[in-house]
Protein backbone atom coordinates (compact mmCIF):
# COMPACT_ATOMS: atom_id res chain seq x y z
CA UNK A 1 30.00 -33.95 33.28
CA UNK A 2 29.24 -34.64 29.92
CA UNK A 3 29.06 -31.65 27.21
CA UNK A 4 26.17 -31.55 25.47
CA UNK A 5 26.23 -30.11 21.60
CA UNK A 6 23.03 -29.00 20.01
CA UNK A 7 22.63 -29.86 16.74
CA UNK A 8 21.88 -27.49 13.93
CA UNK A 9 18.73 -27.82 11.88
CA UNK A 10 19.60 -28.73 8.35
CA UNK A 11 18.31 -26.49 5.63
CA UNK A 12 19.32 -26.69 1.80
CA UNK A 13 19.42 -23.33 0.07
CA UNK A 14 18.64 -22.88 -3.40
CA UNK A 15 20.82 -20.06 -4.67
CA UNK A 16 19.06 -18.58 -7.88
CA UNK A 17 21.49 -17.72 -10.71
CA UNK A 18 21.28 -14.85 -12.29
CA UNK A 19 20.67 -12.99 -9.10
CA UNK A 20 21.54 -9.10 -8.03
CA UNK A 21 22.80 -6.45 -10.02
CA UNK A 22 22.08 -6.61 -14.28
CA UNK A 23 24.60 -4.20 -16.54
CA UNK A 24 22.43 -1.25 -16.26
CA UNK A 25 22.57 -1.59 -12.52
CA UNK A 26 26.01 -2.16 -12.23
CA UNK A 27 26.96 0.47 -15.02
CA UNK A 28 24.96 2.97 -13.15
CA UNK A 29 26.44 2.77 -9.71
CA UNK A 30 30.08 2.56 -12.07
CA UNK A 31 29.23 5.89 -13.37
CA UNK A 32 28.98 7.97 -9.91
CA UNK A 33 32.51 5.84 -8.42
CA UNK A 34 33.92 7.21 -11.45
CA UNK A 35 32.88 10.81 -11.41
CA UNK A 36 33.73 10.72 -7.96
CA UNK A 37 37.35 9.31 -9.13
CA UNK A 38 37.85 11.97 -11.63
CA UNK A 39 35.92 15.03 -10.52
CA UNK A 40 36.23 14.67 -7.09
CA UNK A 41 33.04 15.05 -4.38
CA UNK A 42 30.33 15.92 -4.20
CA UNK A 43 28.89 14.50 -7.27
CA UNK A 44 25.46 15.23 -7.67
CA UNK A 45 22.58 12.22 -8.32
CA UNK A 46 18.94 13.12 -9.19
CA UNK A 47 16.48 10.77 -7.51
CA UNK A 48 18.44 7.22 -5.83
CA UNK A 49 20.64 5.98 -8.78
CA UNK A 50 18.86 2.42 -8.72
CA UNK A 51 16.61 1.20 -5.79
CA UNK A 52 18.53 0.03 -2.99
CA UNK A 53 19.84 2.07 0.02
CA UNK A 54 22.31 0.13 0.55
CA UNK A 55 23.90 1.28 -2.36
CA UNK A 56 22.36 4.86 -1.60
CA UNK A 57 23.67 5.16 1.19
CA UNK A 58 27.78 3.32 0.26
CA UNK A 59 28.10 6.10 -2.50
CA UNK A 60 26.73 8.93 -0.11
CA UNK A 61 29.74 7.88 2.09
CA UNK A 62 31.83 8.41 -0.89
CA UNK A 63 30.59 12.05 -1.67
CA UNK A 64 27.47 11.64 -3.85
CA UNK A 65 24.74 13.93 -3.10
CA UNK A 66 21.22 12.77 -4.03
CA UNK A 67 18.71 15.39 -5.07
CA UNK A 68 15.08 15.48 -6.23
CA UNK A 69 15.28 18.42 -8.60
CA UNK A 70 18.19 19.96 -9.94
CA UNK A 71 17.11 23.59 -8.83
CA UNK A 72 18.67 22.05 -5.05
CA UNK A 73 22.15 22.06 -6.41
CA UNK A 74 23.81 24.82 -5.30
CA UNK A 75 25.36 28.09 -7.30
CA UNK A 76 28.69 26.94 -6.49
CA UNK A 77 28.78 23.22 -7.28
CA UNK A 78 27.05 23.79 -10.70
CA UNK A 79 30.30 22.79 -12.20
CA UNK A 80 30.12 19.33 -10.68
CA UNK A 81 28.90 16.63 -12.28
CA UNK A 82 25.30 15.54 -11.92
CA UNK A 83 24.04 11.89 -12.72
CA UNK A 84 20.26 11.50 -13.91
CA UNK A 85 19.63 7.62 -12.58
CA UNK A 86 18.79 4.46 -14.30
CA UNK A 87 15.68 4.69 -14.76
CA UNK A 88 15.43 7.54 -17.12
CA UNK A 89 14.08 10.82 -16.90
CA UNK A 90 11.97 12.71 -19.16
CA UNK A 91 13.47 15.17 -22.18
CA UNK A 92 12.47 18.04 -19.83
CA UNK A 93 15.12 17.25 -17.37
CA UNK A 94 18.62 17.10 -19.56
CA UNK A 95 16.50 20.08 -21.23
CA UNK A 96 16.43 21.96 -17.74
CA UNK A 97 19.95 20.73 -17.20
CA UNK A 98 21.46 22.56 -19.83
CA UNK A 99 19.34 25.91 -19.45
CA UNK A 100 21.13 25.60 -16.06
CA UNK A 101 24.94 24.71 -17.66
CA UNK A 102 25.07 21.60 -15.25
CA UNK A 103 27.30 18.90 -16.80
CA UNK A 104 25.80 15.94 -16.66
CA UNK A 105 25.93 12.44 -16.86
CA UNK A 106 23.00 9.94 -18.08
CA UNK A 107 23.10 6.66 -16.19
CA UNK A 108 19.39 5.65 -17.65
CA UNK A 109 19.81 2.21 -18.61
CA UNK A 110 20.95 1.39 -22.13
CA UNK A 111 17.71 -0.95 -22.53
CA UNK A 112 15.10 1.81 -20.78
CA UNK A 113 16.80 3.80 -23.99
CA UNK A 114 15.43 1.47 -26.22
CA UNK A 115 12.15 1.50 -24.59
CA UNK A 116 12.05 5.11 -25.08
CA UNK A 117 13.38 5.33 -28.45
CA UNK A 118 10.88 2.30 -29.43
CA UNK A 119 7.88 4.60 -27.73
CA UNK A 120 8.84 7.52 -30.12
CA UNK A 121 9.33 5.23 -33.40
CA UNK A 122 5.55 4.39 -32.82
CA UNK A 123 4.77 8.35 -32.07
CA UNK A 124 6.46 9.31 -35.08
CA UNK A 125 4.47 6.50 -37.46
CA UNK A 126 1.53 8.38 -36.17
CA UNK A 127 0.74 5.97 -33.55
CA UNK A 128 -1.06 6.53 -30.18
CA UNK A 129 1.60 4.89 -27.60
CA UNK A 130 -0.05 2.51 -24.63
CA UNK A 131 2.67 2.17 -21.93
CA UNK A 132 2.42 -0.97 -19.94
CA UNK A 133 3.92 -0.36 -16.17
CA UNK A 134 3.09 0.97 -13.23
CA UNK A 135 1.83 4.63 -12.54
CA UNK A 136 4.48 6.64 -10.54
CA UNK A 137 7.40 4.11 -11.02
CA UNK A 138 10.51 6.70 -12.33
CA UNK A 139 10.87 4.06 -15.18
CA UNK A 140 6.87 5.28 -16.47
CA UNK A 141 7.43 8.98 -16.13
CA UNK A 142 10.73 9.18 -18.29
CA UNK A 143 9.39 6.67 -21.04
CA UNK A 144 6.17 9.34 -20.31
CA UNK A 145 7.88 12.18 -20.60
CA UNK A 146 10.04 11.38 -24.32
CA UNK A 147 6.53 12.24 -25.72
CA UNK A 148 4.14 14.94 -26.01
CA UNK A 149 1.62 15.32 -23.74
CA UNK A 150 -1.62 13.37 -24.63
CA UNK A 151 -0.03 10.91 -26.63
CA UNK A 152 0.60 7.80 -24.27
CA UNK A 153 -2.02 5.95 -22.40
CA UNK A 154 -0.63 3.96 -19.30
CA UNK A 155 -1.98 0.33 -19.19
CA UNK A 156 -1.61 -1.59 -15.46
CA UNK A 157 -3.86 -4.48 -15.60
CA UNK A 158 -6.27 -6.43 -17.48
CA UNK A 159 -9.39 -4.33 -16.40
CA UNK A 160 -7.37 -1.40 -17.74
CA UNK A 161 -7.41 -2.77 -20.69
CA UNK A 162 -11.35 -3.81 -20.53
CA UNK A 163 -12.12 -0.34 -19.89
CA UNK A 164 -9.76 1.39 -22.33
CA UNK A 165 -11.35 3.59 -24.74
CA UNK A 166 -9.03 4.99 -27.32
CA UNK A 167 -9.86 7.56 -29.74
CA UNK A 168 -8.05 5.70 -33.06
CA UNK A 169 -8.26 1.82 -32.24
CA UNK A 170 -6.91 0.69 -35.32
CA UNK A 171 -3.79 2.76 -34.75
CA UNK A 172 -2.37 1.83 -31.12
CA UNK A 173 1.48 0.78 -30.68
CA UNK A 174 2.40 -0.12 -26.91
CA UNK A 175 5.72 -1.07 -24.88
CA UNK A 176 6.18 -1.74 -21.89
CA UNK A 177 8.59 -1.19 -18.29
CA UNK A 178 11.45 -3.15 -18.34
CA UNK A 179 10.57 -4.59 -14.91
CA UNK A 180 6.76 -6.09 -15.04
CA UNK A 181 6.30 -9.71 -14.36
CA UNK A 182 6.70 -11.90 -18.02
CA UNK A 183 3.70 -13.64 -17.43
CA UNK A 184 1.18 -10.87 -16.17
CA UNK A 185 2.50 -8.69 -18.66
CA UNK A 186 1.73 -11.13 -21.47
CA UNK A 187 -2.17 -11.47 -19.67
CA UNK A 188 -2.23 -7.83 -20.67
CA UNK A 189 -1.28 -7.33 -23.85
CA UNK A 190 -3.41 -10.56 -24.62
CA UNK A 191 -6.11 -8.28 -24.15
CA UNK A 192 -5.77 -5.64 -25.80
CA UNK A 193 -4.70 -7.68 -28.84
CA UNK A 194 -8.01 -9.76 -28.36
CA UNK A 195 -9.54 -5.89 -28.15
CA UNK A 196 -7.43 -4.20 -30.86
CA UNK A 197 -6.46 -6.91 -33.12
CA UNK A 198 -4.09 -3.83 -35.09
CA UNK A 199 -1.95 -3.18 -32.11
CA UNK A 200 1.51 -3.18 -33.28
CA UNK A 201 4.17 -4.41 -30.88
CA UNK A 202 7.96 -2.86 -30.36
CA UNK A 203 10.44 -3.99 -32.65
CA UNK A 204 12.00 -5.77 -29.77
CA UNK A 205 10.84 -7.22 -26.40
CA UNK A 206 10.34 -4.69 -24.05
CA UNK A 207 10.65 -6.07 -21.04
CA UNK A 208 14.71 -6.71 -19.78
CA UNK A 209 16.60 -9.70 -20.60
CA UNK A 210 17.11 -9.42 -16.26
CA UNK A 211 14.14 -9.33 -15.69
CA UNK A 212 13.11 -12.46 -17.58
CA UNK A 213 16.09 -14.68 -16.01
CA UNK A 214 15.78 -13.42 -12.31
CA UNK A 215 11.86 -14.15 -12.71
CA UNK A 216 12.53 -17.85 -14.83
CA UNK A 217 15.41 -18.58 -12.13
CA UNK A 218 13.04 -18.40 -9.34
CA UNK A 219 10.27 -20.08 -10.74
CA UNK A 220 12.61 -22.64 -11.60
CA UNK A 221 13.41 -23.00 -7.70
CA UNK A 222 10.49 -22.13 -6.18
CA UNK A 223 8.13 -25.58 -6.04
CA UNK A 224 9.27 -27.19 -2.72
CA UNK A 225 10.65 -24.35 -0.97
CA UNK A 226 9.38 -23.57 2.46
CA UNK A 227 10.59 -20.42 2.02
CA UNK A 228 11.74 -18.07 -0.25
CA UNK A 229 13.66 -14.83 0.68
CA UNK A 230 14.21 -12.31 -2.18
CA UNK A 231 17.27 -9.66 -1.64
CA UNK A 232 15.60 -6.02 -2.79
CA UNK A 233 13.74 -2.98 -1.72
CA UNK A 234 10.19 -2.58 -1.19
CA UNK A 235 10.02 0.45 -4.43
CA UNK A 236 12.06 -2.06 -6.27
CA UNK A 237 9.45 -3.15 -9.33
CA UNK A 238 11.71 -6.18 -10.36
CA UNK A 239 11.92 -7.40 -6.88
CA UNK A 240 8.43 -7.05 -5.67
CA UNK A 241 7.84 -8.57 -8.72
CA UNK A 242 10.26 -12.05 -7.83
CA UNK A 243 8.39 -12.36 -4.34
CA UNK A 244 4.75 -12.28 -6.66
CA UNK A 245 6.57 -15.15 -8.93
CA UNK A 246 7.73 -17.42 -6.14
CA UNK A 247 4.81 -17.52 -4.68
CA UNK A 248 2.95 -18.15 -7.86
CA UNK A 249 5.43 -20.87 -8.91
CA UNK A 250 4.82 -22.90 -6.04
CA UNK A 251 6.75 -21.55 -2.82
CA UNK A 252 4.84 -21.52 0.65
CA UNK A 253 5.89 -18.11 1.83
CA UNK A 254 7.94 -15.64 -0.13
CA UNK A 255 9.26 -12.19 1.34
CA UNK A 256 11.14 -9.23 0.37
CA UNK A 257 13.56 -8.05 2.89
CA UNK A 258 16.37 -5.27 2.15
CA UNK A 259 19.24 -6.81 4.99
CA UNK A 260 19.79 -9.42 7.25
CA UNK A 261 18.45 -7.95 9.87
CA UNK A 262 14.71 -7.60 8.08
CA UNK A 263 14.52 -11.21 8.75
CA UNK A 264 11.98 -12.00 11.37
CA UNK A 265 13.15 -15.43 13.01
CA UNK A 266 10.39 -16.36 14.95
CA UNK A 267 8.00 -16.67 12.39
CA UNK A 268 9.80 -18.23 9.41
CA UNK A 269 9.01 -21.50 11.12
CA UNK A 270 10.23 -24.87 10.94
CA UNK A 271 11.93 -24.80 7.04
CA UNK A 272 14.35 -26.89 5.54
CA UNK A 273 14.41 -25.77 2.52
CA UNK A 274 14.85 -21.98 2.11
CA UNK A 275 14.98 -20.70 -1.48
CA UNK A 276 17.23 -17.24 -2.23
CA UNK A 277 17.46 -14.58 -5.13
CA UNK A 278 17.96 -10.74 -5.37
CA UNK A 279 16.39 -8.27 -7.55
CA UNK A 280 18.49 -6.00 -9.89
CA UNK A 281 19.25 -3.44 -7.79
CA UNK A 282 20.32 -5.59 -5.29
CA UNK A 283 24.14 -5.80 -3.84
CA UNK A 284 25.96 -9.38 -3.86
CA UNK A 285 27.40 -8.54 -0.24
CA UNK A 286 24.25 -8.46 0.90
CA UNK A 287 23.16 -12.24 -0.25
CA UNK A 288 26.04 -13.36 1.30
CA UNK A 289 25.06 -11.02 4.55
CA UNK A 290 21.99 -13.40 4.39
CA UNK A 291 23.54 -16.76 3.35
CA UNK A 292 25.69 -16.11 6.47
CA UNK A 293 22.66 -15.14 8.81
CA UNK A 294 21.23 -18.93 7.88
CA UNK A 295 24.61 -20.51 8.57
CA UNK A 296 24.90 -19.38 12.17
CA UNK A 297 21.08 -20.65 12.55
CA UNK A 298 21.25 -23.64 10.17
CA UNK A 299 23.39 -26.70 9.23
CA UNK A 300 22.90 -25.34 5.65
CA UNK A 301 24.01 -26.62 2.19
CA UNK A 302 23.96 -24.76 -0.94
CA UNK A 303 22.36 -25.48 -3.87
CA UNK A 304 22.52 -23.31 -7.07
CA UNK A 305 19.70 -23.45 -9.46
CA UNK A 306 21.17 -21.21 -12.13
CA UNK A 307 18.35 -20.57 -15.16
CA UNK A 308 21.13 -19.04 -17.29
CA UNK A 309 24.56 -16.82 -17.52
CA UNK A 310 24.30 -13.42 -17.89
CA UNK A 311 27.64 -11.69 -19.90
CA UNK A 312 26.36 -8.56 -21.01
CA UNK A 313 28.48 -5.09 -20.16
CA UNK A 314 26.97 -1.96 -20.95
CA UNK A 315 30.00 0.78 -21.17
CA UNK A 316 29.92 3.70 -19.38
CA UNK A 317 29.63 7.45 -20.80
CA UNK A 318 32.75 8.34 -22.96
CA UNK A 319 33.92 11.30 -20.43
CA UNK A 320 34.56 8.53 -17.85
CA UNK A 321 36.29 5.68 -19.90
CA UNK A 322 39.64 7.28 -19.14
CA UNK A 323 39.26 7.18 -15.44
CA UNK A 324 40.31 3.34 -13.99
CA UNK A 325 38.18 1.51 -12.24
CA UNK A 326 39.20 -1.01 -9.88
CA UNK A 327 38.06 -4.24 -8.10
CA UNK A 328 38.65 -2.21 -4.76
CA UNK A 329 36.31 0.76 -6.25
CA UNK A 330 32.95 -1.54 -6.25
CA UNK A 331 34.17 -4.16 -3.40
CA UNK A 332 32.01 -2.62 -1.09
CA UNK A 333 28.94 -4.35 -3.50
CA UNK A 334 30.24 -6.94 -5.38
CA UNK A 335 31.44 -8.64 -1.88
């Protein structure tokens, strides 16, 4: 009797480079291995350390403790470290942090620090500060919360910016969260130039160089692809924000999905070509989690469409630089 093979479905997948963790991300997570390495568990982290539980949950395993408030560490552990996350927290919080005599450890990205710093430069000129971003994102309430009360207006969309009545219009300055789309973003502040023609911009481009590859990678990719999968979680701005691009840039269906085991087979469909990225925050092991998923479906070919190659290194705090980090210590993400 005759064996009979069935044949794969062929798919081509378009692997978008830069993908998956930036230098903030990947300086953040370095920052809790190494406290862990030198101060030993538990280490304390306020709010998740970047948006992913994946990696939430990998550096719980290794004795980090994540906390919403500070007041939840207890007596006894208030000489172990505690790490304030990537996205940046408000003055109040390093404020309460030392009424408290926690050490701590700032893992807020070095470019939300120049958002920040950019925010008060415009305070301090005597500016009224409009923040563009997303109410309730961590990144918002720390650029927020560097500034008195009263004196930043958040901006979300276009018809905030119709509506926006401020009480000096010839003296507005206005960043922006390091995560936002490029090109809705731009729609924005479009606006409010065409509405304030004296707005003053930052002395730099708010939103992350990251940001702008991951988003100009997929676009690149995205025309022709049956589907496009991005690698991130669903309070992840920078990845929601790569599913709204695909789509937008000429993809059929786009979808965010956190593992492999998100991915709903039956209704992808018949695809043959599949296009793949991964948000910031977003581990390598897991794309290749996925890339493997497709293989035991798919007769599948790779195909990278890389928009540009990302060097930066961001170092990590100067209490940590002693302690040696190696390959083994982040494995468990970089695959």
């Amino acid at each position: 009797m005759m064996n009979e093979t069935v044949s794969k479905p062929q798919l081509t997948i378009r692997l978008c480079g830069p993908r998956g963790f930036c230098a903030g991300v990947d300086r953040a997570i370095q920052i809790v291995v190494l406290a862990l390495k030198g101060y030993g568990a538990p280490v304390y982290v306020r709010h998740e350390i970047v948006h992913n539980r994946y990696v939430v949950e990998g550096l719980e395993a290794k004795g980090a403790v994540f906390v919403e408030e500070l007041d939840e560490i207890p007596e006894e552990h208030r000489k172990q470290p505690v790490v304030f996350s990537a996205h940046g927290v408000p003055k109040s919080v390093p404020a309460d942090a030392q009424s408290r005599n926690l050490f701590y450890l700032d893992a807020t990205c070095p470019l939300v620090s120049k958002v920040h710093k950019q925010a008060m430069r415009h305070q301090r000129l005597g500016r009224h500060v409009v923040l563009i971003g997303h109410a309730g994102h961590p990144e918002v309430i720390g650029t927020m919360g560097q500034l008195p009360e009263g004196s930043v207006s958040l901006i979300e969309t276009i018809e905030d910016a119709d509506r926006y009545v401020p009480a000096d219009p010839d003296n507005l300055g206005y960043v922006t969260q390091t995560t936002l789309s490029v090109d809705d973003t731009a729609g924005v502040i479009a606006r409010l130039r065409q509405r304030f023609p004296n707005l003053t911009a930052p002395s730099a481009d708010s939103i992350c160089y990251a940001t702008t590859n991951r988003q100009e990678a997929v676009k690149q990719a995205a025309p022709g692809c049956d589907l496009f999968l991005i690698v991130g979680a669903p309070n992840s701005s920078n990845s929601k924000r790569l599913v709204e691009v695909a789509l937008k840039a000429g993809a059929k269906q786009s979808i965010l999905v956190q593992r492999a085991a998100e991915i709903d087979w039956d209704t992808i469909g018949s695809i043959s070509t599949l296009g793949l990225s991964a948000g910031a925050s977003a581990p390598e092991v897991i794309v290749n989690e996925i890339i493997e998923a497709f293989r035991q479906r798919y007769g599948a070919t790779i195909e990278l469409a890389e928009f540009s190659i990302e060097n930066e290194h961001f170092l990590v705090n100067r209490e940590l630089r002693s302690i040696e980090l190696t390959h083994e210590d982040m494995a468990w993400v970089n695959g």
